[in-house]
N, C-alpha and C. Protein backbone atom coordinates (compact mmCIF):
# COMPACT_ATOMS: atom_id res chain seq x y z
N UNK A 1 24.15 -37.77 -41.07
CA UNK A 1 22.81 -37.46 -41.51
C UNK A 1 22.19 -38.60 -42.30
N UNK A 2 23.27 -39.15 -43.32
CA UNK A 2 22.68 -40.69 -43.84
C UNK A 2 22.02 -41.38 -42.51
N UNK A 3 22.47 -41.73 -41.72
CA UNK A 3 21.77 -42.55 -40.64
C UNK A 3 20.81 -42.27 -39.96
N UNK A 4 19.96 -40.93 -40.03
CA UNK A 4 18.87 -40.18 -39.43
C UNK A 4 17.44 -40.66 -40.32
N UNK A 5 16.68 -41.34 -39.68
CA UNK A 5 15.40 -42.06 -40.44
C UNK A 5 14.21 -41.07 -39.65
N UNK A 6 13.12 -41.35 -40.17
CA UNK A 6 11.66 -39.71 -40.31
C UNK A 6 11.54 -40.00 -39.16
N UNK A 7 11.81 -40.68 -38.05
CA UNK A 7 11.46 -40.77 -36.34
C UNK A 7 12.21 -39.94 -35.77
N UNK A 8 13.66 -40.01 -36.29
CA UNK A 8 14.76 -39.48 -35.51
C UNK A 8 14.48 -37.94 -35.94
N UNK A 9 13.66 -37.51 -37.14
CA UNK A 9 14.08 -36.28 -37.73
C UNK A 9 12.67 -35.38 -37.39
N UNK A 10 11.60 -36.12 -36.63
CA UNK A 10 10.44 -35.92 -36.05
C UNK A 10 10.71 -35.44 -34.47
N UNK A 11 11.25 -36.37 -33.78
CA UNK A 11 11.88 -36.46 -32.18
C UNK A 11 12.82 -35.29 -32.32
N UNK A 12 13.96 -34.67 -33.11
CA UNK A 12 14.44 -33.71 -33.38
C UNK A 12 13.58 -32.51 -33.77
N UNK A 13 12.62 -32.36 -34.37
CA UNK A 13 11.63 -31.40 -34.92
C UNK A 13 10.66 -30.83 -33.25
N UNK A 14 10.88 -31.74 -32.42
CA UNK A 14 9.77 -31.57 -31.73
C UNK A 14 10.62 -31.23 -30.50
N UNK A 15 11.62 -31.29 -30.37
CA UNK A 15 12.95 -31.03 -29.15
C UNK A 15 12.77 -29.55 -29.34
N UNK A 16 13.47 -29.45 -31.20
CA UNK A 16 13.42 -28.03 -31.60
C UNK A 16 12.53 -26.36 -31.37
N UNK A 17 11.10 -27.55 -32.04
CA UNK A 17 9.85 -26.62 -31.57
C UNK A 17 9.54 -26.28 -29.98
N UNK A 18 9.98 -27.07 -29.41
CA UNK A 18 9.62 -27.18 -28.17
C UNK A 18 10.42 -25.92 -27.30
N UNK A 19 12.02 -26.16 -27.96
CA UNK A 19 12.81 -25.46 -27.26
C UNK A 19 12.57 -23.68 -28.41
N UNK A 20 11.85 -23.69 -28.84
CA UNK A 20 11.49 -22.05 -29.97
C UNK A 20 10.28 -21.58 -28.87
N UNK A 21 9.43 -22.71 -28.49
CA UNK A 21 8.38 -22.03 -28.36
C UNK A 21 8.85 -21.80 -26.56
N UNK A 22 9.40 -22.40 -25.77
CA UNK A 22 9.91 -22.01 -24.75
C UNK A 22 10.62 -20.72 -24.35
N UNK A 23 11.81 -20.49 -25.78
CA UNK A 23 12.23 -19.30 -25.94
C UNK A 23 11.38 -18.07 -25.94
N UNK A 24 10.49 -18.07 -26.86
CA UNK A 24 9.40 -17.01 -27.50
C UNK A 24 8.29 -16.70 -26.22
N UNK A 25 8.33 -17.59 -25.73
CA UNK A 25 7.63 -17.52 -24.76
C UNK A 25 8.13 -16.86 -23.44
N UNK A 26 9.23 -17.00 -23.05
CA UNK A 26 10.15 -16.37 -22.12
C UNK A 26 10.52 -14.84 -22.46
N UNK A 27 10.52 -14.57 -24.14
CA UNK A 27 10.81 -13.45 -24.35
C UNK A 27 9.74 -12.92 -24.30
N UNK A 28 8.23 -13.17 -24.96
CA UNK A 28 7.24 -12.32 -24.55
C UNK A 28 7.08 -11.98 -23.22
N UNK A 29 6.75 -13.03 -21.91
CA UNK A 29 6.75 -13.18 -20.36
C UNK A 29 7.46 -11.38 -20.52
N UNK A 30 8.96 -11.23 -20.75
CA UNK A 30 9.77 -10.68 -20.11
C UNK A 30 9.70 -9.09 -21.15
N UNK A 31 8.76 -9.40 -22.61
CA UNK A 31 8.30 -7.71 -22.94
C UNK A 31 7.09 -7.62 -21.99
N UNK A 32 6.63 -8.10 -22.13
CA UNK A 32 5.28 -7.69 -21.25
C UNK A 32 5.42 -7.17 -20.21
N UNK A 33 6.13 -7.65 -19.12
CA UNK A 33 6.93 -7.14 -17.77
C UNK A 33 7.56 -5.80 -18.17
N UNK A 34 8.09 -5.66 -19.18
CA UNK A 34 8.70 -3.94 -19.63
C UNK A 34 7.99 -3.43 -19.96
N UNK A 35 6.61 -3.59 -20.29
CA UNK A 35 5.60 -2.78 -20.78
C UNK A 35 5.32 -2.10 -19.33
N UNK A 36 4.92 -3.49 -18.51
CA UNK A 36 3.75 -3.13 -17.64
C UNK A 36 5.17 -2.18 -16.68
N UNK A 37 6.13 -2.19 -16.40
CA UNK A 37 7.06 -1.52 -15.89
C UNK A 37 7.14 -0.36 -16.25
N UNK A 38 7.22 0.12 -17.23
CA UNK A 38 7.29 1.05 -18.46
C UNK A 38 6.02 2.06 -17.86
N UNK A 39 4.76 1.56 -18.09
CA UNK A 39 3.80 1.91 -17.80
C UNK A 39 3.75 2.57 -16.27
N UNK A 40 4.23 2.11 -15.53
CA UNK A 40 3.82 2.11 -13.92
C UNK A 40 5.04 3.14 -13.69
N UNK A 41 6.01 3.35 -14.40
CA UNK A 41 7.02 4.25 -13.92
C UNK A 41 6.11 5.31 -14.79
N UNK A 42 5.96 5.86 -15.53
CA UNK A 42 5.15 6.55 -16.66
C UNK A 42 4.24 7.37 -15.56
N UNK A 43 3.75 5.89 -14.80
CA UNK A 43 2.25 6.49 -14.06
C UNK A 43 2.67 7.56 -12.95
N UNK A 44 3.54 6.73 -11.97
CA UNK A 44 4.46 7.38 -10.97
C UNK A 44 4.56 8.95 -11.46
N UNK A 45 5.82 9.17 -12.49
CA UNK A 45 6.12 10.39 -12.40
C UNK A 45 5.10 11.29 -13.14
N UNK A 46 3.83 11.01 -13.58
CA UNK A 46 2.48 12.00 -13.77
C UNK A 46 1.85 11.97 -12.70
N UNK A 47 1.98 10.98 -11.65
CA UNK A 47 1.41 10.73 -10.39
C UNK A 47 1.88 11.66 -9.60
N UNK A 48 3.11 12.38 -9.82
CA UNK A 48 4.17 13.54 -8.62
C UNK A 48 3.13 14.97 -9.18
N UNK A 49 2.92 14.66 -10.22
CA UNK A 49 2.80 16.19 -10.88
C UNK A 49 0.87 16.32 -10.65
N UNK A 50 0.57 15.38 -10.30
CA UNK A 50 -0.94 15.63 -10.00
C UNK A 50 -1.97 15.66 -8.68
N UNK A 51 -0.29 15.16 -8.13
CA UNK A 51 -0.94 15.42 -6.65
C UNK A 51 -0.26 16.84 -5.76
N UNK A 52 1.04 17.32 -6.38
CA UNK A 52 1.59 18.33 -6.32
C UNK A 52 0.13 20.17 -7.07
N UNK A 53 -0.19 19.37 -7.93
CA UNK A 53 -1.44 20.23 -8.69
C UNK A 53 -2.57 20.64 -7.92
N UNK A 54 -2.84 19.41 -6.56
CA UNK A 54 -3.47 19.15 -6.19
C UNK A 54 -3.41 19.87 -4.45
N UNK A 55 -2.01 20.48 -4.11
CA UNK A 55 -1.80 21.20 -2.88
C UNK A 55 -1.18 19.77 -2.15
N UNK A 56 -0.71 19.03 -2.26
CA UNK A 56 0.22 17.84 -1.65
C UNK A 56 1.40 17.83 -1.77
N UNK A 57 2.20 17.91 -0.34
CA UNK A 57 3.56 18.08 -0.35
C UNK A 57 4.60 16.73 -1.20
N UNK A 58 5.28 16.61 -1.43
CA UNK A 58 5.88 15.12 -1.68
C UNK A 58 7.03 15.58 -0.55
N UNK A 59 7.00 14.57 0.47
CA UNK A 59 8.05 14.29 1.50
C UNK A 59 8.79 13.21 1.55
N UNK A 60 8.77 11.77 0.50
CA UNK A 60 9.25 10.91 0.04
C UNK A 60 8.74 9.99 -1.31
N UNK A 61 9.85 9.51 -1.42
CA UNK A 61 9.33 8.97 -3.07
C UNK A 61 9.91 7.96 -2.66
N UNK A 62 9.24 6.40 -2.81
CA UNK A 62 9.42 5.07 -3.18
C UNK A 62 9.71 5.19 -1.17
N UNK A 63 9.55 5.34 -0.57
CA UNK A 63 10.03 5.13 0.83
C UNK A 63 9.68 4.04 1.57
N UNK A 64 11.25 3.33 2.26
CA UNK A 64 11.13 2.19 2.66
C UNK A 64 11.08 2.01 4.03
N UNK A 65 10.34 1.28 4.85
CA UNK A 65 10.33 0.83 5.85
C UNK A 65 10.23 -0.80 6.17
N UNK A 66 11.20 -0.58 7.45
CA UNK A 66 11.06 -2.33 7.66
C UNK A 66 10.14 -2.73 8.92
N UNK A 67 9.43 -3.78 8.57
CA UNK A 67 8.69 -4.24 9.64
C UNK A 67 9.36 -5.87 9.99
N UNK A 68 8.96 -5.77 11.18
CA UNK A 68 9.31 -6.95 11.63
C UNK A 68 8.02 -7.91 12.40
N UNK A 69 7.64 -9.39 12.09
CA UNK A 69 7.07 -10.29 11.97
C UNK A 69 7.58 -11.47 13.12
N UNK A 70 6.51 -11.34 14.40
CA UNK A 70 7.08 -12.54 15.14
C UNK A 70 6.69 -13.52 15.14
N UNK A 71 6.94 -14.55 14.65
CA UNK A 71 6.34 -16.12 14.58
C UNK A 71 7.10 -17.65 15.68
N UNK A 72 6.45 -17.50 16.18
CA UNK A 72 6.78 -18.74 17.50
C UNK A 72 7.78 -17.77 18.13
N UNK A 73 8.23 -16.78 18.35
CA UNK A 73 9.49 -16.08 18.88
C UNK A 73 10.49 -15.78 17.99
N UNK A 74 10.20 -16.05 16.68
CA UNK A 74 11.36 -16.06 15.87
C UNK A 74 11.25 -14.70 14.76
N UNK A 75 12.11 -13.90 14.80
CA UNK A 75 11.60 -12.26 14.23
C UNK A 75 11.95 -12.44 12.47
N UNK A 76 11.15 -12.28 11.88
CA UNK A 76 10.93 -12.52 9.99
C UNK A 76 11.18 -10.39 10.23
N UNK A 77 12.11 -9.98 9.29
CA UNK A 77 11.90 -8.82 8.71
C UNK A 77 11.89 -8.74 7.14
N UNK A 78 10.49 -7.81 6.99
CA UNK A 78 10.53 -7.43 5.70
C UNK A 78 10.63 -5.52 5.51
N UNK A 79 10.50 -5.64 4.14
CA UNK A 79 10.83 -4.34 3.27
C UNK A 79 9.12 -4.07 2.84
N UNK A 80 8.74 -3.01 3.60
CA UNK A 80 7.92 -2.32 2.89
C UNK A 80 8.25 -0.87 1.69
N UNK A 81 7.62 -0.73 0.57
CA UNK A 81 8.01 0.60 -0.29
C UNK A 81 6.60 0.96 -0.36
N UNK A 82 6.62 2.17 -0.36
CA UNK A 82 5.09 2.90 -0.84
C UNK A 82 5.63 3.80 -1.65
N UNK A 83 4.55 4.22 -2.75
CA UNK A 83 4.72 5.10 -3.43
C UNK A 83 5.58 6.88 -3.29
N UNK A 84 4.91 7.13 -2.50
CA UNK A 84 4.88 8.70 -1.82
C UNK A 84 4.50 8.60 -0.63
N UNK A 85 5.01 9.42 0.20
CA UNK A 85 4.63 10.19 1.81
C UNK A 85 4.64 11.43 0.93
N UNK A 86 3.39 12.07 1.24
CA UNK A 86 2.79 13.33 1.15
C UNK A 86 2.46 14.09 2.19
N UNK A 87 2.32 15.23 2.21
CA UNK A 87 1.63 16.38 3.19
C UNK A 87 0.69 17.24 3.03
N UNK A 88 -0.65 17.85 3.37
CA UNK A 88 -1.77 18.68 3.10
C UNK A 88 -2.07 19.08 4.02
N UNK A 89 -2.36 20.29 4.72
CA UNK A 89 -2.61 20.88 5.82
C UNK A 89 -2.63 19.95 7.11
N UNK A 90 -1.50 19.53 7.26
CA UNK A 90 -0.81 19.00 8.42
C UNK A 90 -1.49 17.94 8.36
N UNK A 91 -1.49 17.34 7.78
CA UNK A 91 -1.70 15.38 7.64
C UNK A 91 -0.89 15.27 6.63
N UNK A 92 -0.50 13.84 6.88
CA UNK A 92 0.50 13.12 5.86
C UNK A 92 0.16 11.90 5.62
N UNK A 93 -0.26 11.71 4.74
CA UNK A 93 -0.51 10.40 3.87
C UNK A 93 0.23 9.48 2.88
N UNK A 94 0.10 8.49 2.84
CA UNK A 94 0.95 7.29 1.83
C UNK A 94 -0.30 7.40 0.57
N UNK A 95 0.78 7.81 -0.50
CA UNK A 95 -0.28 7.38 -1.87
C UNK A 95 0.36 6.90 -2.55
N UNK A 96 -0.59 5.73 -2.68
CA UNK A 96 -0.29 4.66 -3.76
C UNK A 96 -0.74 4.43 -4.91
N UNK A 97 0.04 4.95 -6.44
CA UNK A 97 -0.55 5.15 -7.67
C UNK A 97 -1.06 3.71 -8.17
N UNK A 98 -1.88 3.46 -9.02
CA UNK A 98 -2.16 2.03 -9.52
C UNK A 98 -2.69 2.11 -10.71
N UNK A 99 -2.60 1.35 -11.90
CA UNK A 99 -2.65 1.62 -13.14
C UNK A 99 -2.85 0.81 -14.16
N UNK A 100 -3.94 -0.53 -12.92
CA UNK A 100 -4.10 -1.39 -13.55
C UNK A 100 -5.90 -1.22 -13.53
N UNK A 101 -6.34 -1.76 -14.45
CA UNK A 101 -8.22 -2.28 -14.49
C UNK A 101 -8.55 -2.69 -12.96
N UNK A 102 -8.05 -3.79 -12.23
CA UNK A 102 -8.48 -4.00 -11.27
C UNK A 102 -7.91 -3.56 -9.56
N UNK A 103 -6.88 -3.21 -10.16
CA UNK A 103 -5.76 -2.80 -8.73
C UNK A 103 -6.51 -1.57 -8.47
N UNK A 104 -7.23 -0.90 -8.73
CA UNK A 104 -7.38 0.47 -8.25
C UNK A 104 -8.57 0.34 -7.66
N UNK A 105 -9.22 -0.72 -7.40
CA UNK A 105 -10.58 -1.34 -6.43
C UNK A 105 -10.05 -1.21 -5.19
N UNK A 106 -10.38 -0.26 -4.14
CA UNK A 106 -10.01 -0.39 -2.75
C UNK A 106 -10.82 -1.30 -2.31
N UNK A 107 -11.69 -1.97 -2.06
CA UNK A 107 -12.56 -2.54 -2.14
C UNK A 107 -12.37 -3.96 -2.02
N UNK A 108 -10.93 -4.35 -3.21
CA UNK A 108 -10.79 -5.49 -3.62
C UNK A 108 -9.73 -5.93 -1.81
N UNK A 109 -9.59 -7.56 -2.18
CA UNK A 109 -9.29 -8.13 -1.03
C UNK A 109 -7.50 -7.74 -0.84
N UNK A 110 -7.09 -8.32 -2.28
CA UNK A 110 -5.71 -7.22 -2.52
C UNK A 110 -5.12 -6.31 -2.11
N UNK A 111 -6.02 -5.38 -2.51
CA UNK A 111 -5.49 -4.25 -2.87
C UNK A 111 -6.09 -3.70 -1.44
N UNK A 112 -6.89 -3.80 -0.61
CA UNK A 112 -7.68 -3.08 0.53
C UNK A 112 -6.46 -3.64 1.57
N UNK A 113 -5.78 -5.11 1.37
CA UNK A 113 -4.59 -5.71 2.40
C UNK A 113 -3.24 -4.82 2.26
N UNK A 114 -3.08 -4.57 1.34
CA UNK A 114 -1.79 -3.36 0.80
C UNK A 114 -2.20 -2.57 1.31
N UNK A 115 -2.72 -1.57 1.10
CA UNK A 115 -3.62 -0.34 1.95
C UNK A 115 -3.37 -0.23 3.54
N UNK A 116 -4.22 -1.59 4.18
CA UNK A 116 -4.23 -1.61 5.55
C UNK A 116 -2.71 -1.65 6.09
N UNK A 117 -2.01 -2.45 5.34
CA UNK A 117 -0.71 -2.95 5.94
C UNK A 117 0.05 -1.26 6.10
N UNK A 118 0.19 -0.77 5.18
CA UNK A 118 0.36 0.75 4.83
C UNK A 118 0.00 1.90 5.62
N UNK A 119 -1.12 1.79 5.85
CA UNK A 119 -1.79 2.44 7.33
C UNK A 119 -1.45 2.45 8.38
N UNK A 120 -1.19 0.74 9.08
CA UNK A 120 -0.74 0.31 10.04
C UNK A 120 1.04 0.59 10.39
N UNK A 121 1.40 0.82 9.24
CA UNK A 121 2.52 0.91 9.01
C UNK A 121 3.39 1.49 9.60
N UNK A 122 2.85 2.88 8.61
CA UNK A 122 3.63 4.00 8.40
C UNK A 122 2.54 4.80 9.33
N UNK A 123 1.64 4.67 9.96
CA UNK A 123 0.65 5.55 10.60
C UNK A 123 0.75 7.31 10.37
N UNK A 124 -0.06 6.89 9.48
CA UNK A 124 -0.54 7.95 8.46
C UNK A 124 -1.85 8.79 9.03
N UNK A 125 -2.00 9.92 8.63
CA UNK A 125 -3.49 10.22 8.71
C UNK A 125 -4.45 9.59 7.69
N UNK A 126 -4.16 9.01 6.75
CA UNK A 126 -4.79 8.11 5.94
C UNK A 126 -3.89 7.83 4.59
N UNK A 127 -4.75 7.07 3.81
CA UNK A 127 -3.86 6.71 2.53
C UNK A 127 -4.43 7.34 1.38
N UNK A 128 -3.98 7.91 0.11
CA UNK A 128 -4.38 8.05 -0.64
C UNK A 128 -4.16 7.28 -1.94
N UNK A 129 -5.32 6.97 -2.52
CA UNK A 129 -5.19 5.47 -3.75
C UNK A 129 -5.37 6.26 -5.37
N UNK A 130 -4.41 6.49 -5.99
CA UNK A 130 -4.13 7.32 -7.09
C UNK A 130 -4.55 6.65 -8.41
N UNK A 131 -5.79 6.63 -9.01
CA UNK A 131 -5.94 5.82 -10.06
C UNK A 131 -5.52 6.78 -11.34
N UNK A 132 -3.71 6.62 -11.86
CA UNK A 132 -3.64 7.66 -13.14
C UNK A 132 -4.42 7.24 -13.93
N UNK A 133 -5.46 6.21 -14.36
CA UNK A 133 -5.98 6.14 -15.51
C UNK A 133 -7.14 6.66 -16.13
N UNK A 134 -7.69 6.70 -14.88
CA UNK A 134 -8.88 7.91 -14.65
C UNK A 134 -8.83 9.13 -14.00
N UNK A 135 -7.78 9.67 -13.72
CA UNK A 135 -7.16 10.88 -12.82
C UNK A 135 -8.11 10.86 -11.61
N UNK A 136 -8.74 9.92 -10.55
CA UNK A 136 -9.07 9.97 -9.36
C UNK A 136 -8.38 9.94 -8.44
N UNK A 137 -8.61 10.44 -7.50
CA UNK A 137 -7.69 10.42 -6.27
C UNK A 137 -8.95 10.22 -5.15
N UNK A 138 -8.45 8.83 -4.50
CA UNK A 138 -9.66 8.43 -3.19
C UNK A 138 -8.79 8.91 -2.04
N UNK A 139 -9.31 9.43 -0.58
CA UNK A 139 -8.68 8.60 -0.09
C UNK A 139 -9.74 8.19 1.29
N UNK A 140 -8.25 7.26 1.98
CA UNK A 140 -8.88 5.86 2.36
C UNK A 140 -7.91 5.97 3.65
N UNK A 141 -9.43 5.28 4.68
CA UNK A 141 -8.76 5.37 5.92
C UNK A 141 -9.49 4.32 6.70
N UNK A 142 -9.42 3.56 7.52
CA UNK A 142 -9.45 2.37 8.67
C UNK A 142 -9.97 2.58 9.52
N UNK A 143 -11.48 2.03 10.11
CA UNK A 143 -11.96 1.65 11.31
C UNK A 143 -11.56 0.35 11.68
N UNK A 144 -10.99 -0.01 12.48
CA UNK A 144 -10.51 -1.31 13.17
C UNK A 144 -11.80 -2.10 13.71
N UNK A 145 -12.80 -1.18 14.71
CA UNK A 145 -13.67 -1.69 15.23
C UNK A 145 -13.37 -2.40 16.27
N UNK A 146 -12.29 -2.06 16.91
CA UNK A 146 -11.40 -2.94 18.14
C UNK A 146 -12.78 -2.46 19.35
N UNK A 147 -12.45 -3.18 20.60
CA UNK A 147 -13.37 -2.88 21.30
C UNK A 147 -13.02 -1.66 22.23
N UNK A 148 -12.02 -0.90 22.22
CA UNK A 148 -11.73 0.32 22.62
C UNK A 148 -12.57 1.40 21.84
N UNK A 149 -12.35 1.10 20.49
CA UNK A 149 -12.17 2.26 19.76
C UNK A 149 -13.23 3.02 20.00
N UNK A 150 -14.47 2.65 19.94
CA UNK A 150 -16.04 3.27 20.58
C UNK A 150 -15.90 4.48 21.88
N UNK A 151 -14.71 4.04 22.45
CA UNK A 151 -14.17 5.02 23.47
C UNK A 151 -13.11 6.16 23.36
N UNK A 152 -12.34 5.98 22.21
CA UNK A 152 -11.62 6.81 22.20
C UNK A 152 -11.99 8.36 21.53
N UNK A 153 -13.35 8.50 21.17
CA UNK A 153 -13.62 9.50 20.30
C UNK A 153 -14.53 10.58 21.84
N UNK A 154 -15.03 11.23 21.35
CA UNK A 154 -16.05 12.29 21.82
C UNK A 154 -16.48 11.84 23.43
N UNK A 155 -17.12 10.51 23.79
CA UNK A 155 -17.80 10.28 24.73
C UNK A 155 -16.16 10.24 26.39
N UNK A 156 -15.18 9.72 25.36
CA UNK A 156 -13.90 9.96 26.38
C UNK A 156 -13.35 11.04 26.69
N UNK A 157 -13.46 12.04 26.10
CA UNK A 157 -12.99 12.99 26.31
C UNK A 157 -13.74 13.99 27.18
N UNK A 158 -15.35 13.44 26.53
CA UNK A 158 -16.59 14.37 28.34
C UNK A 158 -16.31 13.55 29.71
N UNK A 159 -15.97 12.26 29.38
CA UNK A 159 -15.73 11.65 30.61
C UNK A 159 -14.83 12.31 31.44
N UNK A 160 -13.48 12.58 30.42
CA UNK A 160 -12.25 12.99 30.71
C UNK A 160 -12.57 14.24 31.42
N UNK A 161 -12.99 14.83 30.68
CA UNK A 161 -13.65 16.15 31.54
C UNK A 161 -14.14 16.59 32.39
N UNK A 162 -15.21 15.53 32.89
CA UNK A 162 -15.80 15.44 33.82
C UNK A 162 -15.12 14.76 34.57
N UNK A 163 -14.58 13.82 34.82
CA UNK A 163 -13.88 13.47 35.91
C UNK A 163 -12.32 14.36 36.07
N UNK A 164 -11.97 15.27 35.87
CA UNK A 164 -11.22 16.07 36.21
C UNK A 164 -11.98 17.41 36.49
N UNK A 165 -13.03 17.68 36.43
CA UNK A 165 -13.72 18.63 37.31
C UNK A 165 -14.14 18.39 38.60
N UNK A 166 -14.27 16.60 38.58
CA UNK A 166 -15.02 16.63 40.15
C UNK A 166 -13.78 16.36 40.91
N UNK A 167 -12.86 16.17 40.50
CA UNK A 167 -11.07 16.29 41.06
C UNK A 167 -10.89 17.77 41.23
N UNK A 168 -10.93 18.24 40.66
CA UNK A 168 -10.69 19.92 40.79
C UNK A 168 -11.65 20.26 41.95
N UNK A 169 -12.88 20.03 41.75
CA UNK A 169 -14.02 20.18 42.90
C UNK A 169 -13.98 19.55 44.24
N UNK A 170 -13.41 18.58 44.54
CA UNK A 170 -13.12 17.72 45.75
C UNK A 170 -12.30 18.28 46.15
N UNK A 171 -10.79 18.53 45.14
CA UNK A 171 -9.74 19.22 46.08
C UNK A 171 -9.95 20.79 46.56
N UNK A 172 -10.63 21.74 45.97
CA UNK A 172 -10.94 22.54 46.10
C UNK A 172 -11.75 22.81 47.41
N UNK A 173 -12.62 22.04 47.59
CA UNK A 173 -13.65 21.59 48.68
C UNK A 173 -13.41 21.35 49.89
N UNK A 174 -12.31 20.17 49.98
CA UNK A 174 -12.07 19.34 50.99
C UNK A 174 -10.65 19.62 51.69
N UNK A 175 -9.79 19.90 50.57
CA UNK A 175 -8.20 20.16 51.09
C UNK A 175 -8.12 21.67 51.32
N UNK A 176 -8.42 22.61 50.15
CA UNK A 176 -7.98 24.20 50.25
C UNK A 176 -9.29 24.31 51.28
N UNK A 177 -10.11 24.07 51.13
CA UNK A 177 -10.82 24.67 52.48
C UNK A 177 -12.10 25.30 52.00
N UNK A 178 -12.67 25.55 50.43
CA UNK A 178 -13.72 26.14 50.20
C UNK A 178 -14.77 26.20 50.18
């Protein structure tokens, strides 16, 4: 310590501080993460009891599915979890609780990509987006706007109709003899 002059004991002071405030800093990072954890499990299990309040079956909790991702031919699998698979007069929906200021924006670019992926997913009759902080419950469902889809509703099904009457009518006509 005789041999330590105010440079060496400065360059040491500043190693020190450096390595406190690194620490302190890692430990806040990692309360904060237990808060916001803390919180979101909190939300979850008031989230069972308010959609149950609400006439919704719970048919899974945290439920995982894997999707698989083809890129140049080469198959990427991931882990999807959603909150809940629910049930309500024969539809079943994915609801996803959220319990933050901005996560609960369906709207947002985020949170509307979680959603869709979810939809697409698990093909749901729709999703439901659980904001515990305001006790809302949206829910939320997908027009693609593909160039089929214009066809698959009402106008296909008179088609459908109609062209199986004039089948019924031809054979009726032409083969049985009427």
């Amino acid at each position: 310590m005789e041999n330590m002059n105010q440079t060496d004991i400065f360059i040491l002071g500043i190693l020190l501080g450096g390595f406190v405030i690194f620490y302190f800093n890692k430990l806040y990072k990692r309360l904060i993460l237990k808060l916001r954890l803390k919180k979101a499990r909190k939300g979850e299990l008031a989230a069972a009891k308010y959609l149950e309040e609400r006439g919704y079956a719970i048919i899974g909790i945290q439920e995982k599915k894997s999707i698989t991702t083809w890129v140049d031919g080469t198959p990427y699998t991931n882990t999807l979890k959603v909150d809940f698979l629910v049930k309500k007069n024969g539809k079943s929906y994915v609801a996803e609780v959220k319990t933050g200021k901005y996560a609960i924006k369906p709207t947002l670019a985020e949170t509307r990509r979680q959603l869709l992926e979810y939809y697409l997913a698990y093909r749901t009759s729709g999703i439901l987006l659980l904001d515990m902080e305001h006790k809302k419950l949206h829910e939320i469902s997908f027009a693609t706007g593909g160039p089929l889809e214009r066809y698959t509703t009402i106008p296909l099904l008179v088609i459908t109709a109609l062209f199986g009457f004039a089948c019924g009518f031809i054979l009726y006509k032409y083969i049985i003899g009427g």
